[in-house]
C-alpha atoms as a PDB file:
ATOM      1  CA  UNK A   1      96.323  94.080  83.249  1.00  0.00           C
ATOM      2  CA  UNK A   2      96.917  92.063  80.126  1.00  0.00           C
ATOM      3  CA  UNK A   3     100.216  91.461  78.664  1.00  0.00           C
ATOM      4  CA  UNK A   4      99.570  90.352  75.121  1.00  0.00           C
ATOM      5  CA  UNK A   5     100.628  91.932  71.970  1.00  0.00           C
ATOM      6  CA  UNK A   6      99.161  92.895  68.868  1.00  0.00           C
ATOM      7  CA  UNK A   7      99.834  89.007  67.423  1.00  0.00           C
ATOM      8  CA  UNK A   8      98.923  87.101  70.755  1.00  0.00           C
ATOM      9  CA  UNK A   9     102.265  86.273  72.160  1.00  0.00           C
ATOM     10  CA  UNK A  10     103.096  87.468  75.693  1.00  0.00           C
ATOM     11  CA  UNK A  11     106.062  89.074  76.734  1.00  0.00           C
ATOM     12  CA  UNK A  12     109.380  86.780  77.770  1.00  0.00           C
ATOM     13  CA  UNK A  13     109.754  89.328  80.403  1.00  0.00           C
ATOM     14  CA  UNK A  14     108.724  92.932  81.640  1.00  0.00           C
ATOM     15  CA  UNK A  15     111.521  95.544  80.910  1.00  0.00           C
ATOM     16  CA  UNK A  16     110.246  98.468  83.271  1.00  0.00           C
ATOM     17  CA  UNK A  17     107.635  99.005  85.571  1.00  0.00           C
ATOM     18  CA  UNK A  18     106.558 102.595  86.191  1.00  0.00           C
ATOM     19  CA  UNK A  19     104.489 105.301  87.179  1.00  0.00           C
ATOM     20  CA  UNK A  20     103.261 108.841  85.338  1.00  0.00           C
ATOM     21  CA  UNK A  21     102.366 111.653  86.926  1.00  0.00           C
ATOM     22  CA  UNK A  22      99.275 111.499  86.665  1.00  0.00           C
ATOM     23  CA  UNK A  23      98.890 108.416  88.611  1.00  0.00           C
ATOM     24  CA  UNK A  24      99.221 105.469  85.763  1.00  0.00           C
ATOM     25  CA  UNK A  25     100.917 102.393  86.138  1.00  0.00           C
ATOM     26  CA  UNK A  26     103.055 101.724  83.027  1.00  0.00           C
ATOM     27  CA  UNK A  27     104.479  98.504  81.496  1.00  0.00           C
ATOM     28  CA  UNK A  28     107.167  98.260  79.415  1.00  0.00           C
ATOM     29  CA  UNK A  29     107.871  95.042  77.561  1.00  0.00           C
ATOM     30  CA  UNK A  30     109.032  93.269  74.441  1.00  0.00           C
ATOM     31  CA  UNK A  31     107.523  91.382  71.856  1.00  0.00           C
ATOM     32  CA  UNK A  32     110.199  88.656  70.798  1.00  0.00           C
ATOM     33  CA  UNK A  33     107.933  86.989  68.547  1.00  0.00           C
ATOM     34  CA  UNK A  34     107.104  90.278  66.151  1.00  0.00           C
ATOM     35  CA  UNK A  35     110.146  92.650  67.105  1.00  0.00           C
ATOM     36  CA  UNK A  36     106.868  95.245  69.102  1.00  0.00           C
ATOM     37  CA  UNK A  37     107.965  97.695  72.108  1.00  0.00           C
ATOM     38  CA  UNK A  38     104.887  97.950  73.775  1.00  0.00           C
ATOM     39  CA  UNK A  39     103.571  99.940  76.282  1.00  0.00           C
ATOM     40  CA  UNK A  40     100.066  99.279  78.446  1.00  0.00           C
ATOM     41  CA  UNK A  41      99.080 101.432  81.471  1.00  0.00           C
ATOM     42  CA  UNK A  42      96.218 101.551  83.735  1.00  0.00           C
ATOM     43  CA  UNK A  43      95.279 103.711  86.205  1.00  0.00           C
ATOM     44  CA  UNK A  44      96.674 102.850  89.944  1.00  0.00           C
ATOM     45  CA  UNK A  45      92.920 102.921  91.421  1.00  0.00           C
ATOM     46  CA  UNK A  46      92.035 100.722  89.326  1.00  0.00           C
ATOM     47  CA  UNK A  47      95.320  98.640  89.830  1.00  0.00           C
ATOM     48  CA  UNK A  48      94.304  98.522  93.538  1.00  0.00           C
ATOM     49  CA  UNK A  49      90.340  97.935  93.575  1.00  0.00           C
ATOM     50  CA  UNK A  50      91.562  94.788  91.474  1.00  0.00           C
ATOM     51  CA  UNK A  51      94.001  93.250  93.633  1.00  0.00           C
ATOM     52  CA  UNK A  52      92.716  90.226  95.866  1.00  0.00           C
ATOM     53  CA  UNK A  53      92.506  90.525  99.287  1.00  0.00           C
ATOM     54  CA  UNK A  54      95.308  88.743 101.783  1.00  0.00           C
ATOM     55  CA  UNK A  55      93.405  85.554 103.029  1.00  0.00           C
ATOM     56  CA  UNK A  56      93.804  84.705 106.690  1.00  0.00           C
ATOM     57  CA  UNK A  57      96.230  82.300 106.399  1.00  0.00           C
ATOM     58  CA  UNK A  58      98.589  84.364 104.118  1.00  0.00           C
ATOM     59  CA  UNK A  59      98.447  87.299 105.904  1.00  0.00           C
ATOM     60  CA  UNK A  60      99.416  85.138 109.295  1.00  0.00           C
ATOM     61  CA  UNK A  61     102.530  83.627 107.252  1.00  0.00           C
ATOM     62  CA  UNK A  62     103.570  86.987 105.845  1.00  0.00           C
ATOM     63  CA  UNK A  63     103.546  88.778 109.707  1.00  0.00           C
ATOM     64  CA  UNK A  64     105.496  85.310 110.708  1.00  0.00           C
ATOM     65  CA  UNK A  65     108.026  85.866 108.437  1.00  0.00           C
ATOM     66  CA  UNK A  66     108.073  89.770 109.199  1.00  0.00           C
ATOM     67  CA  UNK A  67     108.777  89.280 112.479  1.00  0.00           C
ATOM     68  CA  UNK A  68     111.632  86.742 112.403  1.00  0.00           C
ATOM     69  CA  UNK A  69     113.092  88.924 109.554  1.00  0.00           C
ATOM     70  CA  UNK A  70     112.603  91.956 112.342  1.00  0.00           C
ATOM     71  CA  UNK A  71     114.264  89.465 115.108  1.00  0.00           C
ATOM     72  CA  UNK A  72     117.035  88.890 112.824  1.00  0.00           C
ATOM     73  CA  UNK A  73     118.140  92.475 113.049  1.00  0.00           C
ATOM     74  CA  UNK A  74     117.873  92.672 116.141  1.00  0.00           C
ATOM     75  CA  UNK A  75     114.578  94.075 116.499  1.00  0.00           C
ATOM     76  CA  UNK A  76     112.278  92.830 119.283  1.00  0.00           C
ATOM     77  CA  UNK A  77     108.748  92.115 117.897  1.00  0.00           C
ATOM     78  CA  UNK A  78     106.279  91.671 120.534  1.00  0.00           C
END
């Protein structure tokens, strides 16, 4: 989703993140450069059929550090 205003400059940071009810993603943010509130929402479907999938190798790091997160509870991962 592209976070660019009206005169090109991108946002210093994201004020909200949310969601409508009818299924939208919304972003909030800030134009510092030209003083704009701006607003840009997409669908969630097509939020999701754009996301990247997990690689092997990230997706053996991330259960890694899931389970000795999990172990450091005290949680038994198997």
């Amino acid at each position: 989703m592209p976070l660019t205003c009206f005169c090109g400059e991108v946002p210093d940071r994201i004020l909200e993140v949310g969601f409508t009810c009818d299924h939208h993603m919304v972003i909030h943010f800030w134009c510092s450069s030209c003083k704009r509130v701006l607003f840009n929402s997409k669908p969630l479907d097509e939020c999701v059929a754009e996301c990247p999938e997990p690689d092997a190798a990230d997706a053996l790091v991330t259960a890694e550090s899931d389970a000795r997160f999990l172990e450091s509870l005290g949680i038994a991962v198997e």
